[in-house]
Every structure is written in C-alpha cells, then in structure tokens.
Protein backbone atom coordinates (compact mmCIF):
# COMPACT_ATOMS: atom_id res chain seq x y z
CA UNK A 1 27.95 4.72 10.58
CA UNK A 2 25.87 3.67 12.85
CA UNK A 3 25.86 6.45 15.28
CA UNK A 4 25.38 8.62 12.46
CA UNK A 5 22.67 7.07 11.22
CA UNK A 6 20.79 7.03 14.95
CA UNK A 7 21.61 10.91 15.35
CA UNK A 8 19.85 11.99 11.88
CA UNK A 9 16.68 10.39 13.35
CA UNK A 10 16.27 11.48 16.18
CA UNK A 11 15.84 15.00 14.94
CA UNK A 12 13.24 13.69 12.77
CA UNK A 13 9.57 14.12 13.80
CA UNK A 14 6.68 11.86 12.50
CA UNK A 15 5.40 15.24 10.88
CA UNK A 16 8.97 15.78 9.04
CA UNK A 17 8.44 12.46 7.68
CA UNK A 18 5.06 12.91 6.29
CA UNK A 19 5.35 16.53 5.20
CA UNK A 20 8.27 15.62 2.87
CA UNK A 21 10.03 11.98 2.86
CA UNK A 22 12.30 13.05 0.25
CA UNK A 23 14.18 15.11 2.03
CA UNK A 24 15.07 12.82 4.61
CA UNK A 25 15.79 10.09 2.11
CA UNK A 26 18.53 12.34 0.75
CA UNK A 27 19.99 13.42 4.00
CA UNK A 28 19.97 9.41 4.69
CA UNK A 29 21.78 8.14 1.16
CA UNK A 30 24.52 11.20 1.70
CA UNK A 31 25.46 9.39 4.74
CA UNK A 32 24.91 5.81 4.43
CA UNK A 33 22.96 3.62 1.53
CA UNK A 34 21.96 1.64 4.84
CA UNK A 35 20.93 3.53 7.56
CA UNK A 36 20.29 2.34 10.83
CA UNK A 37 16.53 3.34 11.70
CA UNK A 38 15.99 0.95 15.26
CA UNK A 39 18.13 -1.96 16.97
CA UNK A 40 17.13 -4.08 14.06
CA UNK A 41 15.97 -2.20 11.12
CA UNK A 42 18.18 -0.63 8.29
CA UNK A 43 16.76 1.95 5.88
CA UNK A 44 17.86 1.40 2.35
CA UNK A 45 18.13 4.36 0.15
CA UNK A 46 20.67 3.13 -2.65
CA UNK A 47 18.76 2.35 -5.93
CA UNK A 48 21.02 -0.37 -7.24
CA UNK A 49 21.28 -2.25 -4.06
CA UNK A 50 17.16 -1.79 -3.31
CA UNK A 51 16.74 -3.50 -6.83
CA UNK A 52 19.44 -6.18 -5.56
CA UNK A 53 17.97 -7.46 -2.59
CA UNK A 54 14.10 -7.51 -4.27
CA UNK A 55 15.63 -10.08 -6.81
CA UNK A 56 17.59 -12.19 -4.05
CA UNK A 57 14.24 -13.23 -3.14
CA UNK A 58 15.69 -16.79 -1.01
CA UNK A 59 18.24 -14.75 0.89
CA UNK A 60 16.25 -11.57 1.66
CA UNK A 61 12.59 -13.16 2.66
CA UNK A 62 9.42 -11.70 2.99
CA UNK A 63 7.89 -14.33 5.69
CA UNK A 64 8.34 -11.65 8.25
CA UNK A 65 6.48 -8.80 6.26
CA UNK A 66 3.35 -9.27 9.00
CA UNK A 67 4.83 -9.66 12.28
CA UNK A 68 4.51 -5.96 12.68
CA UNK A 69 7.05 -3.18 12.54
CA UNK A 70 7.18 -1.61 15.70
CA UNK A 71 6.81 -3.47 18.99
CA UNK A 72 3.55 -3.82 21.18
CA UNK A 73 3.24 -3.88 24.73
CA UNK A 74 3.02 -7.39 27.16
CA UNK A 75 -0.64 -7.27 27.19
CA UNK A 76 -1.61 -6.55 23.36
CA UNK A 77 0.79 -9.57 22.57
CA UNK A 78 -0.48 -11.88 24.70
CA UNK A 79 -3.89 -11.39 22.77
CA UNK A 80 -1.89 -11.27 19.71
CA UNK A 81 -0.20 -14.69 20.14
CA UNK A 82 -3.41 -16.09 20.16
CA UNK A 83 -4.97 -15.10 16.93
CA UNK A 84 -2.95 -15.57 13.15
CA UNK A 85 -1.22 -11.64 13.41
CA UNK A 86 2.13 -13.17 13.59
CA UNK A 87 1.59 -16.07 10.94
CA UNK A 88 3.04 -15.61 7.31
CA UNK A 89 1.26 -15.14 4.24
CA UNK A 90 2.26 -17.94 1.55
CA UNK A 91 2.08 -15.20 -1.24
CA UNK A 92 5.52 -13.92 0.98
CA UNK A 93 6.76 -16.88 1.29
CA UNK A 94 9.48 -18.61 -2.19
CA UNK A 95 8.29 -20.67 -4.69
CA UNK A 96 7.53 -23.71 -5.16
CA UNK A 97 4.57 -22.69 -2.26
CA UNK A 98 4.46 -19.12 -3.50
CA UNK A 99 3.93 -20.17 -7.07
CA UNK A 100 0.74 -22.20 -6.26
CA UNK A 101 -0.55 -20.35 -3.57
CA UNK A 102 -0.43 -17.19 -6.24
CA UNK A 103 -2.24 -19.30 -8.58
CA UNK A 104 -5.20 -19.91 -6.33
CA UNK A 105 -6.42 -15.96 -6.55
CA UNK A 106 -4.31 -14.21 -9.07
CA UNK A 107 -7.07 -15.02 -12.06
CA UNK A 108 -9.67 -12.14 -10.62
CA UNK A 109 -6.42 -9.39 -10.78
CA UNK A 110 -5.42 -10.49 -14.58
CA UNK A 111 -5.14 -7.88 -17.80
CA UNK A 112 -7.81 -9.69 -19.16
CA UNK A 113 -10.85 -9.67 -16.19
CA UNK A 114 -9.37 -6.65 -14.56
CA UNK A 115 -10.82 -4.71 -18.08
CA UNK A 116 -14.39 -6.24 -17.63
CA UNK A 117 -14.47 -4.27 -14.68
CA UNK A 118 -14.20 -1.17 -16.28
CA UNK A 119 -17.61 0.21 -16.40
CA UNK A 120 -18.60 -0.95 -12.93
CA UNK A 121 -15.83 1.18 -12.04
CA UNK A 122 -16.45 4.27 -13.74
CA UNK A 123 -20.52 4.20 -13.21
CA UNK A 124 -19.43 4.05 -9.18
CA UNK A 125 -16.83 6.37 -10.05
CA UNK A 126 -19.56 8.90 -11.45
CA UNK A 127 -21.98 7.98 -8.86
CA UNK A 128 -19.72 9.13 -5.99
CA UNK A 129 -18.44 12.24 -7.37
CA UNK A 130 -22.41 13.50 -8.48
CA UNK A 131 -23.51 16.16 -9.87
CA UNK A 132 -20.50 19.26 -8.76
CA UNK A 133 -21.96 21.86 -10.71
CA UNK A 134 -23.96 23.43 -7.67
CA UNK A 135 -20.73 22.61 -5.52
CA UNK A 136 -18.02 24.64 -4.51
CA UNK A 137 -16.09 21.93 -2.86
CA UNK A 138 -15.52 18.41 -2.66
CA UNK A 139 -13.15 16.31 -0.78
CA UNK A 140 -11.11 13.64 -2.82
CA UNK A 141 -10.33 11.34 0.06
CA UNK A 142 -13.61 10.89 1.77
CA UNK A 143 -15.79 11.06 -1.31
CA UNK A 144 -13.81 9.17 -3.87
CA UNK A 145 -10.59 7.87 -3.55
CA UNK A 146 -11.32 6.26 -0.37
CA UNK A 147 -14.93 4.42 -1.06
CA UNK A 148 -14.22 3.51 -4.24
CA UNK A 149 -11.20 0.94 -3.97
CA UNK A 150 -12.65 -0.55 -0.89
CA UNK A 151 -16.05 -1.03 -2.63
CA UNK A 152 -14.45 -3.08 -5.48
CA UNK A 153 -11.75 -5.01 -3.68
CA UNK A 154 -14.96 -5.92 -0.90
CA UNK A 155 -17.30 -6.99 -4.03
CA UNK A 156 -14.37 -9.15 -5.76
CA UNK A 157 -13.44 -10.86 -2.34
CA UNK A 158 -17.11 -11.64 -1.11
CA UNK A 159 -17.93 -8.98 1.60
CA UNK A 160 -21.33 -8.09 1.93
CA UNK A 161 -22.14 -4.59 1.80
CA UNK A 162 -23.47 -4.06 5.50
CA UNK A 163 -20.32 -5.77 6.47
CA UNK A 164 -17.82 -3.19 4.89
CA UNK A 165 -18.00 -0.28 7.55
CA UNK A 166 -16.96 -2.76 10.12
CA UNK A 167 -14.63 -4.84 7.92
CA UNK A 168 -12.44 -1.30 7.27
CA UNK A 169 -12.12 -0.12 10.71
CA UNK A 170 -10.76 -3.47 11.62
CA UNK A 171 -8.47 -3.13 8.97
CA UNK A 172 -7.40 0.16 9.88
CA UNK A 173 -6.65 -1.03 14.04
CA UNK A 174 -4.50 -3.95 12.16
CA UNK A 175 -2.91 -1.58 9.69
CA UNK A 176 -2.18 0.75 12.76
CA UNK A 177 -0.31 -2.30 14.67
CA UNK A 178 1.70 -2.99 12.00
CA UNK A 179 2.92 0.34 11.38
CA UNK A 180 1.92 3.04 13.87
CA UNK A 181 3.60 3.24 17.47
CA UNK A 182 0.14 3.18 19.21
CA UNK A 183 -0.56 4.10 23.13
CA UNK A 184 -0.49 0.96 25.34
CA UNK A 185 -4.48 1.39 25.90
CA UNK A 186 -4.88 1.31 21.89
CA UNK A 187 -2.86 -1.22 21.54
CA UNK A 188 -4.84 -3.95 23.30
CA UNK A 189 -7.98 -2.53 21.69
CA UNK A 190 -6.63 -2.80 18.54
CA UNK A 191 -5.26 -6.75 19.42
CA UNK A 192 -8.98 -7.38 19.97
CA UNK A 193 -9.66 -6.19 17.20
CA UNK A 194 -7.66 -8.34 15.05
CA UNK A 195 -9.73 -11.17 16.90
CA UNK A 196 -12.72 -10.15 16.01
CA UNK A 197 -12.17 -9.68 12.65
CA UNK A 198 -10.34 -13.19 12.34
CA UNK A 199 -13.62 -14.43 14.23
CA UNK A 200 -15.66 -12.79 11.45
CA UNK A 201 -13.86 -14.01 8.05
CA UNK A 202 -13.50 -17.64 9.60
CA UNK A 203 -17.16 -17.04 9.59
CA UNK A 204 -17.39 -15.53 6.30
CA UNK A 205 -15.59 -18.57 4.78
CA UNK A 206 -17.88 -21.05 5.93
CA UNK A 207 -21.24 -19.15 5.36
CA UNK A 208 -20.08 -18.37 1.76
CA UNK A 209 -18.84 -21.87 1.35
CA UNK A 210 -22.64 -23.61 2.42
CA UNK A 211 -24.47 -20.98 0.33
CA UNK A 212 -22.20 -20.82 -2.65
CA UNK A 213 -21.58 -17.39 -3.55
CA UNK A 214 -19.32 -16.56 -6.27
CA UNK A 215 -16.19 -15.04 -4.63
CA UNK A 216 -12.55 -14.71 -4.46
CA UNK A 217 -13.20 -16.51 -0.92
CA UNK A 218 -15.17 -19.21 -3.07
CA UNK A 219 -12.37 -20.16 -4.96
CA UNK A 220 -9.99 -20.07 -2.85
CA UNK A 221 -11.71 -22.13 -0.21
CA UNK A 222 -13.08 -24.95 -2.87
CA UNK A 223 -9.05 -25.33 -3.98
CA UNK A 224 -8.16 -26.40 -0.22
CA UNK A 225 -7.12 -30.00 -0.91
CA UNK A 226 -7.08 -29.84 -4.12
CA UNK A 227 -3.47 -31.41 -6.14
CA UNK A 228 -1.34 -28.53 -6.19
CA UNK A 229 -2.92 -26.67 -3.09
CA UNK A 230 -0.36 -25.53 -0.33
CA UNK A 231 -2.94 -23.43 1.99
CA UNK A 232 -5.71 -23.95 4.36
CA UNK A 233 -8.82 -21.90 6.20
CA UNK A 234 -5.93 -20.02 8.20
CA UNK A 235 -3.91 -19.19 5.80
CA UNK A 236 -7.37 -17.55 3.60
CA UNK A 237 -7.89 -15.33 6.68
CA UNK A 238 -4.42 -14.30 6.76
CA UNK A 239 -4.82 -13.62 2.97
CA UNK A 240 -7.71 -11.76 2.76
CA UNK A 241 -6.49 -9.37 5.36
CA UNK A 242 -3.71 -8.75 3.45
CA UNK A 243 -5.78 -8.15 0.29
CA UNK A 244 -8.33 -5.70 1.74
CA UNK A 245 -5.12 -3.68 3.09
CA UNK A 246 -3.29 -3.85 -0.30
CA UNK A 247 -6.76 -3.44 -2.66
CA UNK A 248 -7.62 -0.52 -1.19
CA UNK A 249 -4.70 1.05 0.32
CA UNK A 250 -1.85 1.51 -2.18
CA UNK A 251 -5.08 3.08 -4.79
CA UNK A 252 -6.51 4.99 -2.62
CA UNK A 253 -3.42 7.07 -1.78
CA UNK A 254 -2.34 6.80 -5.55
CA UNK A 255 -5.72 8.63 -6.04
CA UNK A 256 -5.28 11.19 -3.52
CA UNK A 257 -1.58 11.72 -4.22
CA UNK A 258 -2.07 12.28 -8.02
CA UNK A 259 -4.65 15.13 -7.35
CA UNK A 260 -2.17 16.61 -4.65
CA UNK A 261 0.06 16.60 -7.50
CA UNK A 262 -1.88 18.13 -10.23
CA UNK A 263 -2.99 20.80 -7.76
CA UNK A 264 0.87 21.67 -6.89
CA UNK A 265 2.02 21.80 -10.28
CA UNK A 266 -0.61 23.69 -12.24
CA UNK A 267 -1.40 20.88 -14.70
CA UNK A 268 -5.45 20.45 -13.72
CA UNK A 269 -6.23 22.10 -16.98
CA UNK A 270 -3.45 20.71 -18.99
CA UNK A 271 -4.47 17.11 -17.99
CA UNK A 272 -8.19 17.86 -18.38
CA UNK A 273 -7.44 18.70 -22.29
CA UNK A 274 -5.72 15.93 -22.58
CA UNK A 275 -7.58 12.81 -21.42
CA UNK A 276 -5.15 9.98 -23.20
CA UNK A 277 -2.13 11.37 -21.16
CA UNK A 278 -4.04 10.61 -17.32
CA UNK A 279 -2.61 6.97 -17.72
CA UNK A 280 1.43 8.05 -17.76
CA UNK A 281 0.19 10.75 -15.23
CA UNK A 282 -0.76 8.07 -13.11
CA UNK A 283 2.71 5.96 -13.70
CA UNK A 284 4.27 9.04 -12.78
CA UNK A 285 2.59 9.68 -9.46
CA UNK A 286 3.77 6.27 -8.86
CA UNK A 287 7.27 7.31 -9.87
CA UNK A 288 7.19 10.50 -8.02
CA UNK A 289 5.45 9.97 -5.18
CA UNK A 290 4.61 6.60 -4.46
CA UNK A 291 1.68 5.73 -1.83
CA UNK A 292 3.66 2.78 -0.49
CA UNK A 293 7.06 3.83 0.63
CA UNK A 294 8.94 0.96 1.49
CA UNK A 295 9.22 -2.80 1.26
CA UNK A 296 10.20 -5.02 4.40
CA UNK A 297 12.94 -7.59 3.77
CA UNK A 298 14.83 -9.51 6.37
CA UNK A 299 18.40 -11.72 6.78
CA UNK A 300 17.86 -14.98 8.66
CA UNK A 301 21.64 -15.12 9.51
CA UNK A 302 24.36 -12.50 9.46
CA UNK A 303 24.64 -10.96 6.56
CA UNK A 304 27.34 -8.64 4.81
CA UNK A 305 26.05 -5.41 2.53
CA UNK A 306 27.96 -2.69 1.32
CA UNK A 307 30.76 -3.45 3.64
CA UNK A 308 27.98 -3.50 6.62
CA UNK A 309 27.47 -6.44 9.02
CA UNK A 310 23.73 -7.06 9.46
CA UNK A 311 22.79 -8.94 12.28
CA UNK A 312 20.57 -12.35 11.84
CA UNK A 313 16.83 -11.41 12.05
CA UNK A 314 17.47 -7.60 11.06
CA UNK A 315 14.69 -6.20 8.88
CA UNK A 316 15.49 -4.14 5.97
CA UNK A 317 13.10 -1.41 4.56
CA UNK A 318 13.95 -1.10 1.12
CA UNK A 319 12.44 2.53 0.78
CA UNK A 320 10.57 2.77 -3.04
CA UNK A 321 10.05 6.35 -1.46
CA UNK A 322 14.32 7.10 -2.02
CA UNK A 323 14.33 4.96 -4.91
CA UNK A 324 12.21 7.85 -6.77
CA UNK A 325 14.41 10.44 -5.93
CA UNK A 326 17.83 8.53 -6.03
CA UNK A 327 17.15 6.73 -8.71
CA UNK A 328 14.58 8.14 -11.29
CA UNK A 329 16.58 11.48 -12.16
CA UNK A 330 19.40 10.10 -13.36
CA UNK A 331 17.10 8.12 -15.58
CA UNK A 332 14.47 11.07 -16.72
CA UNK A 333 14.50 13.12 -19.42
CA UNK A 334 17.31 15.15 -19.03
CA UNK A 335 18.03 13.96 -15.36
CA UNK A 336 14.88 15.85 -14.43
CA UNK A 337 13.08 14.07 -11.10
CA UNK A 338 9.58 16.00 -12.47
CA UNK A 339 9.54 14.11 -15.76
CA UNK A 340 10.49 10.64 -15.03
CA UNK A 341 11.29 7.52 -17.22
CA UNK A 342 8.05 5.96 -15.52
CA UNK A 343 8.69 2.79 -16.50
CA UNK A 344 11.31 2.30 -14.75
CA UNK A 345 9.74 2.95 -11.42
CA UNK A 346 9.02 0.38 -8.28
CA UNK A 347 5.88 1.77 -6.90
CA UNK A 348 4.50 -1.54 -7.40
CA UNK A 349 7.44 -2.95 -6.22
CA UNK A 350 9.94 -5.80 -7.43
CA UNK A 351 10.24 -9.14 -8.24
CA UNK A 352 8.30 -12.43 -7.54
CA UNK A 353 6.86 -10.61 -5.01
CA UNK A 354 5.54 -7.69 -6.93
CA UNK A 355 1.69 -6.34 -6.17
CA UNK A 356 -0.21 -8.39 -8.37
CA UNK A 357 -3.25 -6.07 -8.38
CA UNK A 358 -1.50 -2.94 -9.80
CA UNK A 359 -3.54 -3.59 -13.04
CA UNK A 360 -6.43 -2.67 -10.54
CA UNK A 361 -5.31 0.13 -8.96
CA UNK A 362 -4.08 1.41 -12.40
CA UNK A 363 -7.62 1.59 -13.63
CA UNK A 364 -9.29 2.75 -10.42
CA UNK A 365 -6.80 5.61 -10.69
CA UNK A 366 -7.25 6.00 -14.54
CA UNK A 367 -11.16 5.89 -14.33
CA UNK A 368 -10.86 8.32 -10.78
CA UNK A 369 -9.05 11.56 -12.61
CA UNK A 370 -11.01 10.82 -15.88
CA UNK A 371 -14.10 11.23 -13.59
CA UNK A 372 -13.16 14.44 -11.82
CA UNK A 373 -11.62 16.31 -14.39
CA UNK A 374 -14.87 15.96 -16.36
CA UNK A 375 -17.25 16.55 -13.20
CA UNK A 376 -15.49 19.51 -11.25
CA UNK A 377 -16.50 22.47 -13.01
CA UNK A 378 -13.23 24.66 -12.64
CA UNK A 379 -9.40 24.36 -11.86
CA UNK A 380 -9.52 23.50 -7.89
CA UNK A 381 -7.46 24.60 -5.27
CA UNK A 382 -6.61 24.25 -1.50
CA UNK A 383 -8.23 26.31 1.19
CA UNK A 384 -6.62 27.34 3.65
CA UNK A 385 -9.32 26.87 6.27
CA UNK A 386 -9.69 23.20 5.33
CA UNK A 387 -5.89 22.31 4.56
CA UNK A 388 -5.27 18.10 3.28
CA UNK A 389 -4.66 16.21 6.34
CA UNK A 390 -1.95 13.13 5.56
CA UNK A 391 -2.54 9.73 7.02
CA UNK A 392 0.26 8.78 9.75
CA UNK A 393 2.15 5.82 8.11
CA UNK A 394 5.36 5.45 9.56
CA UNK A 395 8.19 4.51 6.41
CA UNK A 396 5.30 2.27 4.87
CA UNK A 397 2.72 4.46 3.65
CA UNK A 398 2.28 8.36 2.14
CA UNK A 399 -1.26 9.19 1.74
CA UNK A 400 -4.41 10.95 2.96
CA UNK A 401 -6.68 10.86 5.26
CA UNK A 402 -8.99 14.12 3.57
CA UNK A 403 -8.00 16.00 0.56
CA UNK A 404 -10.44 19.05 0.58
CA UNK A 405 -10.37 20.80 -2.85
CA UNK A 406 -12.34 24.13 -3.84
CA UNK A 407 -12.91 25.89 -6.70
C-alpha cells in the first residue's frame, strides 16, 4: 500500500490539487482509505473511519495541529524555537483543560450574540459592495469576501483598525509556514515574522489590559488566575493567532467558493428569486466544497487502522474535502453529490473540537450573497482575460485569492 500510495502523488502537481481535489480524493479512497502522503502523514479518505477518529478525541490528539505541516529549513527553526510557533493551543488540547479554556472566549461566538451582530454585518456588507449599477465588474475576493470577515473577527478580538493591514500579512507568512512548502529565503522571513507579530499582541494584551477596552483579549486576559482558569499571556497569543486565521479564513473562502458555485451551475438567478433558500445554499457549499479541506490528527504511539500500522508521532489528515464526495452521495437525495443531505456534512468539522465560530461564518456568508444578489445588477460571469486565481493551500485549505466576476 504504501508504495502505491507514494506513486499516485508524485504525479500530482500543487495545481492538480487546487484545480480539482476531488478527483484525487477518489483516485486515493480506490486504493487505500489511508494513503500515505510523506514519511509521516496518512491521508484519510474513508467517511466512516474520518468520523471515527474525530470522536476518539484522547487517542487521536490535536496538540500537534500548530507545529506546522511541512518542514522548515535549520535557520527558520532556530528563530522558530524561540518564539510560541511550536506551542499548543489549549482549545486542541482534551478536556478537563479544553472545557475551561473554551469557556473563557466561546460567549462572543454564541447563537444568541452572534445575531446582534447582524446589522453591523450587513451595513459593512453593503458598504463594501457600493453602488454596482455603473459597474461592469467587481471582484468577490478582494472587495468582499476577504475584508469583511477580517474586519469583524479584528473588531470582536480588539485590533485597532490601523493595526489590521499589518496584523493580516503576518497572518498570512504564519499561515504560509504551516501549510505552504516555502523557499529557504521566505522561510526565515516569514519566522521573523511570527516574532514580530508575537512581539505585537504581547503588546496588545497589556495596552488593552491598562486602558480597559472591551475585547475578546479583555476577557480573556482579566480570567488569567481566576478559579477555573487553565491559560496564561502565552497561551492568549497563541490563541488569538489561531482565531484571526480561523475567523477569517474558513468564511472568506466559504464566500468566494459559494459564488464560484452559483456561477458554475447557473443558479445566480434562481437563488436571487429566492432569498430564504441562500442559508441551505450556504450549508451546501460547505457540503460540496468545503474551504477547509482537512483536519490534522496524530497517534502518540503505534497505532493499528484498517489493518495499517501507523507509526508513533504520524499525523493523520482526515480530509473533510473526500468526506464530501465519499460520503455525502450516498446520503443525498437520490445518491446525487449536487444535492446533498447538508446536514450531515463536516465542513465545520467534528467533535469536541468542532469550529466554534461557524455560527459566524454562517451569517457573514448568509448576509454576503443576500448583499450581492441584490446589488449586482445582472447574472455575472467569468472573463476570460481576468480568470479566478485560487489561493495555494496545500490539503488544508480551497479558496481564493481574487474572484473577478462581470456582467
């Protein structure tokens, strides 16, 4: 199997994967459920057995989710080794200390408070898309899908608006280590860059801290030491790393890949006519073509699956991507993949662990299509002299970097 697995691949390009996942999924689970993908990394594909080891939460840990997935050179983790890149986040680690350290910031991302938010959302929503009527183009990424997340994540945390530029590329250089195999040169750029932005939220903490400014960052920092707590000012920076990545991230590409979606299959107009059906639309983007594509998981000591021997420290990347097209036809509506049972996806992902802002990103999507299928003025399409352009995300994340559309 394993050969096998190493020989599919290496035919593979980066630009196979991002063009169409799916495919390769397929050509994966006909071979193996767990396929080999590096020395120590298995790709699951099989449905069942990616549900299996989200649940199994104590013998499949998430502690090693931010250690990076592909490996950096001498230099870049020397600087690395000296800044929190390779320290867990207690929201990935089991209960008892995931249970309280969930408790410390999960209030802002409830049903309830999440809903207040609603028309701050859709008057920025409105804001950025303007007036279209004298337009003849507008691109979804850049203008919309993009700004808008990172704006309400940055507001709910406690990042001030001239810091937000700056605060995302950082984010992007550590997003890139994590995922993307980087040039040496890039690499050690981007390892300073995680300092610097460690540098600046130990900063932030303790300037919002003296002045008291209602934050995420607020309450999390006043519940250090407090009965119950289990973090400290580390383990805040390693958090709200995580959170920018994860508030702004997994919407914006659920954004962009809905509208790539309603552009491919025709159904602009038949959503626009039909406002009260955009928020299964958006649980079926999810479905379909989830923005994050897989889920890290890995064995502390040798560990039998399926008959396969994985070795201690092995990471498994249980791929939501597969589980959409492995294991949402069988349960659609007439084993049809285009017309899931979309509440059965993962696209939020599984278990204790599972994204506790998706009731964000839910109405940041909602309130994005509501506002462009009112504001563009006729059924867009894709030119070809401006093409989308997908964001390079390894098996982690599907998304865009510009979505162009005209009409």
């Amino acid at each position: 199997m394993s050969s096998e697995g190493f020989n599919l691949l290496s035919s593979i390009t980066l630009e196979d994967f991002m063009t169409d996942p799916y495919a390769i999924y397929r050509s994966m689970h006909s071979q193996a459920p767990l396929t080999p993908v590096g020395p120590a990394d298995f790709l699951v594909t099989d449905p069942t057995l990616i549900l299996d080891i989200f649940e199994q939460h104590d013998r499949f840990t998430s502690v090693h989710n931010l250690e990076g997935q592909v490996p950096v050179c001498d230099e870049a983790r020397a600087i690395l080794d000296q800044t929190l890149f390779y320290r867990g986040a207690l929201f990935n680690e089991t209960p008892p200390a995931h249970s309280a350290f969930r408790k410390t910031f999960i209030r802002p991302f409830t049903p309830a408070v999440v809903e207040t938010l609603e028309p701050k959302i859709r008057e920025l929503a409105t804001v950025m898309c303007g007036d279209l009527s004298g337009r003849r183009s507008f691109d979804v990424m850049q203008e919309l899908a993009l700004p808008l997340p990172i704006k309400i994540i940055s507001d709910l945390i406690g990042i001030p608006e001239g810091d937000r530029q700056q605060v995302k590329e950082w984010n992007n250089l550590w997003v890139a280590l994590q995922v993307a195999p980087l040039p040496e040169e890039h690499q050690v750029g981007a390892a300073m860059a995680v300092r610097a932005y460690e540098d600046y939220v130990r900063k932030l903490i303790e300037d919002i801290g003296a002045e008291r400014r209602p934050s995420l960052i607020l309450d999390m920092a006043d519940a250090i030491g407090t009965p119950g707590a289990v973090h400290d000012v580390d383990d805040i920076i390693v958090a709200i790393r995580v959170m920018i990545a994860a508030g702004h991230e997994t919407t914006s590409g659920l954004i962009g890949n809905a509208v790539n979606r309603l552009i491919e299959t025709g159904r602009w107009a038949e959503l626009g006519a039909s406002p009260a059906a955009i928020p299964e639309f958006v649980e079926e983007t999810m479905a379909i073509d989830p923005p994050v594509q897989s889920a890290p998981r890995s064995v502390e000591e040798d560990t039998e699956i399926r008959g396969v021997t994985v070795p201690a420290r092995s990471r498994l990347h249980l791929a939501i991507g597969a589980y959409a097209v492995l294991g949402l036809q069988n349960g659609g509506q007439n084993g049809d993949a285009d017309k899931p049972a979309v509440h059965k996806h993962i696209g939020f992902g599984h278990g204790i662990h599972r994204c506790m802002g998706s009731h964000l990103a839910r109405i940041e999507a909602r309130i994005a299509l509501e506002t462009l299928l009112t504001a563009i003025p006729a059924v867009p399409h894709y030119d070809e002299s401006a093409p989308p352009l997908r964001l390079p995300g390894g098996f982690v994340f599907r998304s865009f970097s510009s979505l162009p559309i005209s009409w």
